[in-house]
C-alpha atoms as a PDB file:
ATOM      1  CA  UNK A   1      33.309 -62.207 -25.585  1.00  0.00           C
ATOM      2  CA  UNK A   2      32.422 -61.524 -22.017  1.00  0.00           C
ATOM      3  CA  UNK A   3      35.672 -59.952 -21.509  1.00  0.00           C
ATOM      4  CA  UNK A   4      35.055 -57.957 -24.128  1.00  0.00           C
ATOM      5  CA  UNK A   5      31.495 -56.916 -22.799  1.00  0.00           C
ATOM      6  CA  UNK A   6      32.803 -56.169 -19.281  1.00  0.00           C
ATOM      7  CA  UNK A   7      35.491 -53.530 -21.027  1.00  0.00           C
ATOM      8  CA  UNK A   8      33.019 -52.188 -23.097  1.00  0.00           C
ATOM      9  CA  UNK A   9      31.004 -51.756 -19.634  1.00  0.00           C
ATOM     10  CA  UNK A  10      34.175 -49.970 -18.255  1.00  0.00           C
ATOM     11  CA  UNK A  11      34.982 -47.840 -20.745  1.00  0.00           C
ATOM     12  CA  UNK A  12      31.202 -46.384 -20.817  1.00  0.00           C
ATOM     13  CA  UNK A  13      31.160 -46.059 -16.685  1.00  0.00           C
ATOM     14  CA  UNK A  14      34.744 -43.809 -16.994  1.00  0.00           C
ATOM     15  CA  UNK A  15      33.198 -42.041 -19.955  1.00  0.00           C
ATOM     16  CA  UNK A  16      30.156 -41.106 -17.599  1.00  0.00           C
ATOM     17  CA  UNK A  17      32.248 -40.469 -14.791  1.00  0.00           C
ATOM     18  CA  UNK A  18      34.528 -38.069 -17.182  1.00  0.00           C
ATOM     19  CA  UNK A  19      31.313 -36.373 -18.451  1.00  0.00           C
ATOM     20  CA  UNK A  20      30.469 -35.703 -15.035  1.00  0.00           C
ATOM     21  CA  UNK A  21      33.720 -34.575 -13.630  1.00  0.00           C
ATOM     22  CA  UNK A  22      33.829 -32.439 -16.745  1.00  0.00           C
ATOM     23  CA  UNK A  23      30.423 -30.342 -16.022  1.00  0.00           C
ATOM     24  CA  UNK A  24      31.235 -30.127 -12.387  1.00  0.00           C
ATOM     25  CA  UNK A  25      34.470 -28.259 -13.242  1.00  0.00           C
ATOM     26  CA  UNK A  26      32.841 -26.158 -16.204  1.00  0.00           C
ATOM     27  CA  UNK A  27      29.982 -25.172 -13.321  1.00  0.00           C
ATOM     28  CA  UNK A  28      32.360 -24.616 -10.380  1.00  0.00           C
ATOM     29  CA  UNK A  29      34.754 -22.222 -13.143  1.00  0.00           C
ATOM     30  CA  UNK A  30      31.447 -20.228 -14.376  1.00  0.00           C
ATOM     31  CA  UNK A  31      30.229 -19.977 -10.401  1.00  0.00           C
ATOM     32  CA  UNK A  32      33.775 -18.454  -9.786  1.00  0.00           C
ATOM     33  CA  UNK A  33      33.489 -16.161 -12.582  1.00  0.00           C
ATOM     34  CA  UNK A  34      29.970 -14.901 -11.491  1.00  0.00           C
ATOM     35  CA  UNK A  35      31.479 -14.110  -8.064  1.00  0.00           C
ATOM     36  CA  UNK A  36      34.392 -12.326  -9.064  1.00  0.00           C
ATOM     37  CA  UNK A  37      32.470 -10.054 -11.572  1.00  0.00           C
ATOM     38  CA  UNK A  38      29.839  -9.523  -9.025  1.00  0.00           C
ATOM     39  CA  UNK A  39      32.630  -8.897  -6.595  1.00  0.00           C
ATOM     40  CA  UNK A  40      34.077  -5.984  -8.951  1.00  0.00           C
ATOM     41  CA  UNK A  41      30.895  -4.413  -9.741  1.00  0.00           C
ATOM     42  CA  UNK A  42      30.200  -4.130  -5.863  1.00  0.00           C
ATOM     43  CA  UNK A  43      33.687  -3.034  -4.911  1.00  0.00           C
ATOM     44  CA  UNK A  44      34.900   0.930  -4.207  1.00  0.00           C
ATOM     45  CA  UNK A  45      36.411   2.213  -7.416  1.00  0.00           C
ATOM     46  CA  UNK A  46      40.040   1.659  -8.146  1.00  0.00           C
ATOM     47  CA  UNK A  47      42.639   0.203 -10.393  1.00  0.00           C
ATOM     48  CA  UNK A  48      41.708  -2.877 -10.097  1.00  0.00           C
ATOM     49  CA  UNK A  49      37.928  -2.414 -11.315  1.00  0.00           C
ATOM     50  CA  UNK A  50      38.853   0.250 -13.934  1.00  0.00           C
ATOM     51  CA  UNK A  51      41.127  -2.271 -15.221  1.00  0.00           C
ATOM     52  CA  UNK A  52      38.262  -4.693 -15.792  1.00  0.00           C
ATOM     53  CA  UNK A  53      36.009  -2.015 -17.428  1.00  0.00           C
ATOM     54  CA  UNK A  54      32.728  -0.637 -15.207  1.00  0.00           C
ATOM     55  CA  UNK A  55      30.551  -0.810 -18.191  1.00  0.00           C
ATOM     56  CA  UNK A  56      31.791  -3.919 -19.113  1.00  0.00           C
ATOM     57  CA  UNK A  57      30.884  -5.273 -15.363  1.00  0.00           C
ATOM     58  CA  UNK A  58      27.754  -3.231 -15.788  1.00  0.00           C
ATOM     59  CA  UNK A  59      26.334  -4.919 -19.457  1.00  0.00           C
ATOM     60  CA  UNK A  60      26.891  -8.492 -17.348  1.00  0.00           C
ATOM     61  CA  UNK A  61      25.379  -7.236 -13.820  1.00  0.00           C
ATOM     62  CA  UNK A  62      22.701  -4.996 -14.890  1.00  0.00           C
ATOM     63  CA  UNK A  63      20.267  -7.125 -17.048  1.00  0.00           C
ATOM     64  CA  UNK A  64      20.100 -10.171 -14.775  1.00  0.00           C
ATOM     65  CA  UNK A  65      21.183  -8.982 -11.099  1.00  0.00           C
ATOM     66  CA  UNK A  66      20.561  -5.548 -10.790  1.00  0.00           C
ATOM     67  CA  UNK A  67      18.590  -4.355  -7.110  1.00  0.00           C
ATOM     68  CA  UNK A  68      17.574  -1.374  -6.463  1.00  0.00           C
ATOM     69  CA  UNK A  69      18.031  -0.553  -2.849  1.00  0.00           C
ATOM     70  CA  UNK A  70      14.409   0.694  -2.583  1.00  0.00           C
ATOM     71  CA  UNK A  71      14.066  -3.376  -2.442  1.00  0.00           C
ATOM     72  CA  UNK A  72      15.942  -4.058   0.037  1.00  0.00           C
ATOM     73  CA  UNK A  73      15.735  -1.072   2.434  1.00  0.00           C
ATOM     74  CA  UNK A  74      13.288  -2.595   5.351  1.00  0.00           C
ATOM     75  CA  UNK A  75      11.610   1.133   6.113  1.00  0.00           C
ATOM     76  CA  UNK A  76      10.986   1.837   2.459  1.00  0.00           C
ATOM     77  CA  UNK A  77       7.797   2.769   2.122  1.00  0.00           C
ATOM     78  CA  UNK A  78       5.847   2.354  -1.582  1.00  0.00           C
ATOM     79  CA  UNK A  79       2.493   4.351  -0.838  1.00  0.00           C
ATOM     80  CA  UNK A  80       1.650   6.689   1.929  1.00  0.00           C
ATOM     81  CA  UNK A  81      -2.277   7.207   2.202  1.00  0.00           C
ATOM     82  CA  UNK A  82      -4.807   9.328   4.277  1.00  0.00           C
ATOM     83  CA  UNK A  83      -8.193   9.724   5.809  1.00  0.00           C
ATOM     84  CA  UNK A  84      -9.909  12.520   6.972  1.00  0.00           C
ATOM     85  CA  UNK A  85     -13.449  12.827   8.157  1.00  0.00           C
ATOM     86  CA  UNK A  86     -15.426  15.980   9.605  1.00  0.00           C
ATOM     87  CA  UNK A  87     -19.146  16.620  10.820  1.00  0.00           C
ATOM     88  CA  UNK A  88     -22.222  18.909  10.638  1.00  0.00           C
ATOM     89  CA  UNK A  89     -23.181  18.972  14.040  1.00  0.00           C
ATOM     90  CA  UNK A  90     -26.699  20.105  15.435  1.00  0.00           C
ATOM     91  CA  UNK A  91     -26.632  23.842  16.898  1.00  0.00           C
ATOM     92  CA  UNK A  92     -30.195  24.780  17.052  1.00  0.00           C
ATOM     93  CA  UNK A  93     -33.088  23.392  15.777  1.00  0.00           C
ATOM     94  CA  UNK A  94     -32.779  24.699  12.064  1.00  0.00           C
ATOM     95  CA  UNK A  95     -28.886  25.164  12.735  1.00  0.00           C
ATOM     96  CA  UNK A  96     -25.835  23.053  11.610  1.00  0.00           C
ATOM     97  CA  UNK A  97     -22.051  23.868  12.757  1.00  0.00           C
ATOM     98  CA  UNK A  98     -19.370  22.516  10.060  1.00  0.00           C
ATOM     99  CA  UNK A  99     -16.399  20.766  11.859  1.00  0.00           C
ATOM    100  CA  UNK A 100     -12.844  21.055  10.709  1.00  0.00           C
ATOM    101  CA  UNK A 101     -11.401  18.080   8.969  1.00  0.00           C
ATOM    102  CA  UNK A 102     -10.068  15.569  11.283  1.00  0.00           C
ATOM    103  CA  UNK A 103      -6.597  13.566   9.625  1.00  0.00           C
ATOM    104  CA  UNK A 104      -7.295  10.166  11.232  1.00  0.00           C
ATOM    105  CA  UNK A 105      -4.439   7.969   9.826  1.00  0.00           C
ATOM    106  CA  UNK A 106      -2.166  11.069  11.171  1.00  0.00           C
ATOM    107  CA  UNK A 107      -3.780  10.673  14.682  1.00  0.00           C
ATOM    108  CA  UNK A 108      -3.493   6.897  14.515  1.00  0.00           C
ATOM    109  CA  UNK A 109       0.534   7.121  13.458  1.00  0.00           C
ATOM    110  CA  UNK A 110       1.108   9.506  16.415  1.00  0.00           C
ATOM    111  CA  UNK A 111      -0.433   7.030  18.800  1.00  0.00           C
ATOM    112  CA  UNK A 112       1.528   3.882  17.824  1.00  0.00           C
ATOM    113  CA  UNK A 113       5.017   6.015  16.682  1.00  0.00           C
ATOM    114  CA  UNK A 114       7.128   4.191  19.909  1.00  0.00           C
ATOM    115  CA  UNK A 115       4.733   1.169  19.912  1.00  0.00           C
ATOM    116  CA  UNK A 116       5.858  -2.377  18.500  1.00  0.00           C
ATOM    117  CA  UNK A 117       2.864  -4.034  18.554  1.00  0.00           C
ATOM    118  CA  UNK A 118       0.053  -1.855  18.527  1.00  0.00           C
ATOM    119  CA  UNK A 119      -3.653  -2.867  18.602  1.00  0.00           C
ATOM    120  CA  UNK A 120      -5.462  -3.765  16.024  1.00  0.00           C
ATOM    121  CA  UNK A 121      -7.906  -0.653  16.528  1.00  0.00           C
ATOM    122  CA  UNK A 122      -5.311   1.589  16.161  1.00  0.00           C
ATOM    123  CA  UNK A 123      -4.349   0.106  12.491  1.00  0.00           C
ATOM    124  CA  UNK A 124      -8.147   0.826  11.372  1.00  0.00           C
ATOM    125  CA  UNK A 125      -8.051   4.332   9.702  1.00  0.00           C
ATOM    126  CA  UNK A 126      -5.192   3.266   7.531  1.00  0.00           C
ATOM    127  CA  UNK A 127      -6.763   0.005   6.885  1.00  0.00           C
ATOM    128  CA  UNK A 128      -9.867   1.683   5.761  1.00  0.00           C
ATOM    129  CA  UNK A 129      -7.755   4.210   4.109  1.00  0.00           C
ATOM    130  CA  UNK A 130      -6.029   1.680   1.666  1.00  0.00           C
ATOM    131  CA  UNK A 131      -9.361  -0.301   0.729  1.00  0.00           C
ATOM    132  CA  UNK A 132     -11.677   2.923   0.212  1.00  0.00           C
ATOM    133  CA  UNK A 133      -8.629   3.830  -1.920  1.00  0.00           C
ATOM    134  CA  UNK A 134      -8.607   0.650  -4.052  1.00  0.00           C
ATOM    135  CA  UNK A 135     -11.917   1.316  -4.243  1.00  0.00           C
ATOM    136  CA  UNK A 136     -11.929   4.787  -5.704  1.00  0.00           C
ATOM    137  CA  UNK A 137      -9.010   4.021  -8.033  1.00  0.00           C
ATOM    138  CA  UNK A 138     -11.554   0.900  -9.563  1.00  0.00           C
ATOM    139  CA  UNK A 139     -14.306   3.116 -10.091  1.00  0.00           C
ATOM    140  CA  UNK A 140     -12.396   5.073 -12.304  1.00  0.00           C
ATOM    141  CA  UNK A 141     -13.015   9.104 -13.491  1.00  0.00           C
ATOM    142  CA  UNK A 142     -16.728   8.494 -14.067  1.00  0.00           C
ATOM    143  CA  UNK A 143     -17.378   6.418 -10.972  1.00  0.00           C
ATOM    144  CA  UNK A 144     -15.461   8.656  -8.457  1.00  0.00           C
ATOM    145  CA  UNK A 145     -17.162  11.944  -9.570  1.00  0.00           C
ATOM    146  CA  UNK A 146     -21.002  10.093  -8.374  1.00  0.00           C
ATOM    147  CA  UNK A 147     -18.959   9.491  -5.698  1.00  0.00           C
ATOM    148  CA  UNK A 148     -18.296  12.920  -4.895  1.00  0.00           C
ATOM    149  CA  UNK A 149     -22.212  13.690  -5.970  1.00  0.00           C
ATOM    150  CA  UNK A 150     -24.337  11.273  -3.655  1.00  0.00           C
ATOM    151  CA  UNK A 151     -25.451  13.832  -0.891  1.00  0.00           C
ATOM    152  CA  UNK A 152     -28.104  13.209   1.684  1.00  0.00           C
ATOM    153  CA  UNK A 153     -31.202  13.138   0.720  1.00  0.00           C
ATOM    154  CA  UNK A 154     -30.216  10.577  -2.055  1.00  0.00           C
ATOM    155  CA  UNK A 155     -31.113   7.456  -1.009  1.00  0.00           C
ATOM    156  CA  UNK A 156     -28.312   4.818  -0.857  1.00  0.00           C
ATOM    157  CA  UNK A 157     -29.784   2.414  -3.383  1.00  0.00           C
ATOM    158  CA  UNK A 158     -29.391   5.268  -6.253  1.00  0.00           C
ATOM    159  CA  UNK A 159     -26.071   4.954  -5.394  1.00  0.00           C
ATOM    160  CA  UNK A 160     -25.266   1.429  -7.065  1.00  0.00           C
ATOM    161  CA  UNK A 161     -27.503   2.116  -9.881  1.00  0.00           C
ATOM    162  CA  UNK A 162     -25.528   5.624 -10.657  1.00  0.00           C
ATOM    163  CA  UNK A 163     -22.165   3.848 -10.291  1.00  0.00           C
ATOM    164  CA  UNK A 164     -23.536   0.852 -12.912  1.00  0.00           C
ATOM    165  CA  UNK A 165     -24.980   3.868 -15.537  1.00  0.00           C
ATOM    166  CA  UNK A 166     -21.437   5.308 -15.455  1.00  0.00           C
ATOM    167  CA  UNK A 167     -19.739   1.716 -16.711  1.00  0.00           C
ATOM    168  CA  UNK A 168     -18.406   0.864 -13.258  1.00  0.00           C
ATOM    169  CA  UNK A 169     -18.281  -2.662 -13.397  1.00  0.00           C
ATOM    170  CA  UNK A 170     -21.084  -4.649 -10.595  1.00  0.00           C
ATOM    171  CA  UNK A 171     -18.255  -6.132  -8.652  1.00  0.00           C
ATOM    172  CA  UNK A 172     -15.936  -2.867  -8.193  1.00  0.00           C
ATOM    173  CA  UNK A 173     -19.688  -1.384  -7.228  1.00  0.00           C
ATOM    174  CA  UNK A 174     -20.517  -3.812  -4.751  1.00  0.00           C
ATOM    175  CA  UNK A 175     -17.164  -3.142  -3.463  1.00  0.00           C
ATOM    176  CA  UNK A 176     -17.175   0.398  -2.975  1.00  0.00           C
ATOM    177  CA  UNK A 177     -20.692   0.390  -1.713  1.00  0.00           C
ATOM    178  CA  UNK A 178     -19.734  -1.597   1.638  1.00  0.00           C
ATOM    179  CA  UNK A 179     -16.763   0.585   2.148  1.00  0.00           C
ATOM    180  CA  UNK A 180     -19.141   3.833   1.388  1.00  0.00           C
ATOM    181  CA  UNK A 181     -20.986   2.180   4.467  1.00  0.00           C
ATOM    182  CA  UNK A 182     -17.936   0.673   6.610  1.00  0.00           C
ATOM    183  CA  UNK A 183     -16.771   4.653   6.320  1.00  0.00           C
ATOM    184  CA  UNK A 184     -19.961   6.673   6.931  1.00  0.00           C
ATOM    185  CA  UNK A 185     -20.238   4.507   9.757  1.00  0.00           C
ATOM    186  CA  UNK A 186     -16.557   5.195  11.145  1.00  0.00           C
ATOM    187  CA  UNK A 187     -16.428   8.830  10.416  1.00  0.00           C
ATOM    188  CA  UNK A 188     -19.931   9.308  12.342  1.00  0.00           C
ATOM    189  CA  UNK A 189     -18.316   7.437  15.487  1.00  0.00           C
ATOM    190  CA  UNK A 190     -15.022   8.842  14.694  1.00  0.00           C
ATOM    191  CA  UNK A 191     -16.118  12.445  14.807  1.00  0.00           C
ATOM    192  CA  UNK A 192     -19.241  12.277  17.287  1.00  0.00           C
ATOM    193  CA  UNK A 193     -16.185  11.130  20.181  1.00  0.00           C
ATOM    194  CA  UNK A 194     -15.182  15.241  19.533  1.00  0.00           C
ATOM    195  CA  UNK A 195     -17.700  17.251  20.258  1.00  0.00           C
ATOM    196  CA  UNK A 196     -21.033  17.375  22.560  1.00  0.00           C
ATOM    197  CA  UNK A 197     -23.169  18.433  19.939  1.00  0.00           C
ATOM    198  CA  UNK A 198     -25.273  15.777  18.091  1.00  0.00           C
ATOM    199  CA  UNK A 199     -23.778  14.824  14.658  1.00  0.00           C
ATOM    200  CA  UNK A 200     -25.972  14.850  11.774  1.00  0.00           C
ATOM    201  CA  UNK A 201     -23.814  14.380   8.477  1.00  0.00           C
ATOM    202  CA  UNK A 202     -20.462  13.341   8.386  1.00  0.00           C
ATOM    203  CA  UNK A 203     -17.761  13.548   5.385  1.00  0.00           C
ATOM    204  CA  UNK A 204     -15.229  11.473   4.542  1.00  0.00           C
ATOM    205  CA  UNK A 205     -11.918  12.001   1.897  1.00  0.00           C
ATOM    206  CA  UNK A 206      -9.313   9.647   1.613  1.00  0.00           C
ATOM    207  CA  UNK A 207      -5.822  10.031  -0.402  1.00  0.00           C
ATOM    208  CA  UNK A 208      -2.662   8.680  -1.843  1.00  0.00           C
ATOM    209  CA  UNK A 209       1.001   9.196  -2.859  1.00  0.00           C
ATOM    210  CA  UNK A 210       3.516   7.635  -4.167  1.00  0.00           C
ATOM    211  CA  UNK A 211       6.638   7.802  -2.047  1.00  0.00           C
ATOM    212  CA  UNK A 212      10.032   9.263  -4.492  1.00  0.00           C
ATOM    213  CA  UNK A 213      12.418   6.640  -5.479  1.00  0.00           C
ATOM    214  CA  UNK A 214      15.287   6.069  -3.161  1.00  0.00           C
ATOM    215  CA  UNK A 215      17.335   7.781  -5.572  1.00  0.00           C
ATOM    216  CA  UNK A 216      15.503  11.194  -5.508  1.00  0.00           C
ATOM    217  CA  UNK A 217      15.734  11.056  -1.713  1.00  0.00           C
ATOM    218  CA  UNK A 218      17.751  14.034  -0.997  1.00  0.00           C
ATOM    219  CA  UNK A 219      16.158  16.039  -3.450  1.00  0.00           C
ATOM    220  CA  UNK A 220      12.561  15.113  -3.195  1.00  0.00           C
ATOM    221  CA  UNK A 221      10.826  14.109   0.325  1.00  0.00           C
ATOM    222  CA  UNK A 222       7.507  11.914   1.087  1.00  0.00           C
ATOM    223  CA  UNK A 223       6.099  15.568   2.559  1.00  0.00           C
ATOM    224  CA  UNK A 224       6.704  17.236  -0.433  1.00  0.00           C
ATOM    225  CA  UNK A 225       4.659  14.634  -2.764  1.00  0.00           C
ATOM    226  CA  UNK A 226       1.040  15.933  -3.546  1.00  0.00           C
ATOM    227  CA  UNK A 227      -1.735  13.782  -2.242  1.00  0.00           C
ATOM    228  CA  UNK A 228      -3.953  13.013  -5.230  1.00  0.00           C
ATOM    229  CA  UNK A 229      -7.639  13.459  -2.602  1.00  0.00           C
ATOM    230  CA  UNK A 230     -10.944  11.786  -3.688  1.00  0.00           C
ATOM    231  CA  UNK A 231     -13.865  13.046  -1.685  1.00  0.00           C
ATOM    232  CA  UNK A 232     -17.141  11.356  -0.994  1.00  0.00           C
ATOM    233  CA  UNK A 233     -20.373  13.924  -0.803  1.00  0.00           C
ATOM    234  CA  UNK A 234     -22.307  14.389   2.076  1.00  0.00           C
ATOM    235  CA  UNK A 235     -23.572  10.984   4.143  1.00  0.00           C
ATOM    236  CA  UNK A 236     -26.309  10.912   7.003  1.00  0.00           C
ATOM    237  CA  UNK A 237     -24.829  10.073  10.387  1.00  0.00           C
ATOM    238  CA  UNK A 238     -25.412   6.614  11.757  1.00  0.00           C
ATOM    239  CA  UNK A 239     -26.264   6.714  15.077  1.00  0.00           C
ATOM    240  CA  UNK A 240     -24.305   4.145  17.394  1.00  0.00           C
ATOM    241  CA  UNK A 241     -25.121   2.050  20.221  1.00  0.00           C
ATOM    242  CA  UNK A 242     -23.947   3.974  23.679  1.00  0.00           C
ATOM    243  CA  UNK A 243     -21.500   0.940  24.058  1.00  0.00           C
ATOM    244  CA  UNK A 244     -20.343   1.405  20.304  1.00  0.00           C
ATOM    245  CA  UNK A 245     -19.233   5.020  20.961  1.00  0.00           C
ATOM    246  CA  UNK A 246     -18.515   4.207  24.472  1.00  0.00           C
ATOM    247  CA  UNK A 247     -15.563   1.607  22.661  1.00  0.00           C
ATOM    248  CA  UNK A 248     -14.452   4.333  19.895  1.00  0.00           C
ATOM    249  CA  UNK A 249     -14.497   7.115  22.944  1.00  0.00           C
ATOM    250  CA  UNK A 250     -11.683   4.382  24.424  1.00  0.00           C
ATOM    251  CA  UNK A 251      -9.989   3.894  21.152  1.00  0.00           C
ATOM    252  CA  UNK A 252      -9.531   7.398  20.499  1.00  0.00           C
ATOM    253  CA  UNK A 253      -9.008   8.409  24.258  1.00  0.00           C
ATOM    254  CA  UNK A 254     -11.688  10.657  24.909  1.00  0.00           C
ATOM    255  CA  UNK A 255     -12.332  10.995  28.650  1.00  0.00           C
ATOM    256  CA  UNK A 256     -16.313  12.202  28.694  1.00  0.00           C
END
């Protein structure tokens, strides 16, 4: 009887060990399989994969394993977005001069083009850029023409209670209204480091495209892609500290 137990033991430990040795082959075979298919689908065209069929290879490779190179390619770009900001600047005492739009994530790329690790100042229009952006796209048709609306003279508080009456929802409102701020104050700074005159309003628009697929490359470039712009109305100019626009003087390089 215990000899009898001990073979039964055996014969269940080699039947394991068969099971095993089985599945390890099956795996290793399917692994090899995968590799060579993959291996055909990637390789140059000739007899070899027109023998094995290229929309055979492509109903295996194309559901599960397909990449686009837009994935891959490390200077692919998905979005490219812009900010722009101008002034009314004081002229005389009932007199306002309009400045011409100023394209600060433009200026910001030229100054870190040959840079690998540029300052954190200089990454701030496009920073801004990409939340005001968010911002405008969660406010929605309804929300983004108030937007465009609020002038000076409105106070700011109308501004959240306009956005609410036009179904933006409170958090996308809260949202926007710190960026409205964050920007009125940038643009002010931004713009008042270019001229001598005082500024008293300041501007601000901000923009985004959607770079072509990697595909439509040659016959469609980033340049040629229309910004879709959403514009903010009219904002009073905050007036900075000296050492505040003494700092964005520095940051934009203005020698006064």
């Amino acid at each position: 009887m215990a000899g009898g137990d001990g073979d039964g033991a055996r014969q269940a430990e080699e039947d394991r060990h068969d099971w095993r040795a089985t599945l390890i082959v099956a795996l290793a075979v399917l692994a090899l399989v995968h590799s060579l298919l993959v291996a055909l689908w990637l390789a140059p065209r000739g007899p070899v994969r027109d023998v094995a069929g290229g929309s055979l290879l492509a109903t295996y490779v194309d559901p599960y394993f397909r990449q686009s190179w837009d994935l891959l390619e490390p200077s692919a770009q998905r979005v490219d977005e812009a900010l722009w900001v101008r002034a009314r600047v004081r002229t005389g005492p009932q007199t306002l001069a309009l400045t011409p739009w100023l394209d600060v994530t433009k200026a910001d790329l030229t100054r870190t083009r040959d840079d690998v690790a540029p300052a954190r100042v200089h990454l701030a229009g496009r920073r801004l850029a990409t939340n005001l952006n968010n911002a405008m796209f969660a406010l929605g048709r309804s929300g983004r023409q108030v937007v465009l609306e609020s002038t000076v003279g409105r106070p700011p508080e109308t501004l959240r209670g306009a956005l609410a009456s036009a179904g933006v929802r409170p958090a996308d409102v809260a949202a926007y209204a710190d960026l409205d701020t964050m920007a009125t104050r940038f643009a002010s700074l931004y713009t008042q480091a270019y001229t001598d005159r005082r500024v008293v309003q300041v501007q601000y628009r901000v923009a985004r495209r959607t770079v072509p697929p990697h595909a439509d490359r040659d016959a469609q470039r980033v340049s040629s892609v229309p910004f879709e712009w959403f514009d903010a109305g009219w904002r009073a100019a905050v007036r900075g500290s000296a050492e505040a626009q003494s700092a964005f003087d520095g940051y934009l390089g203005v020698d006064r």
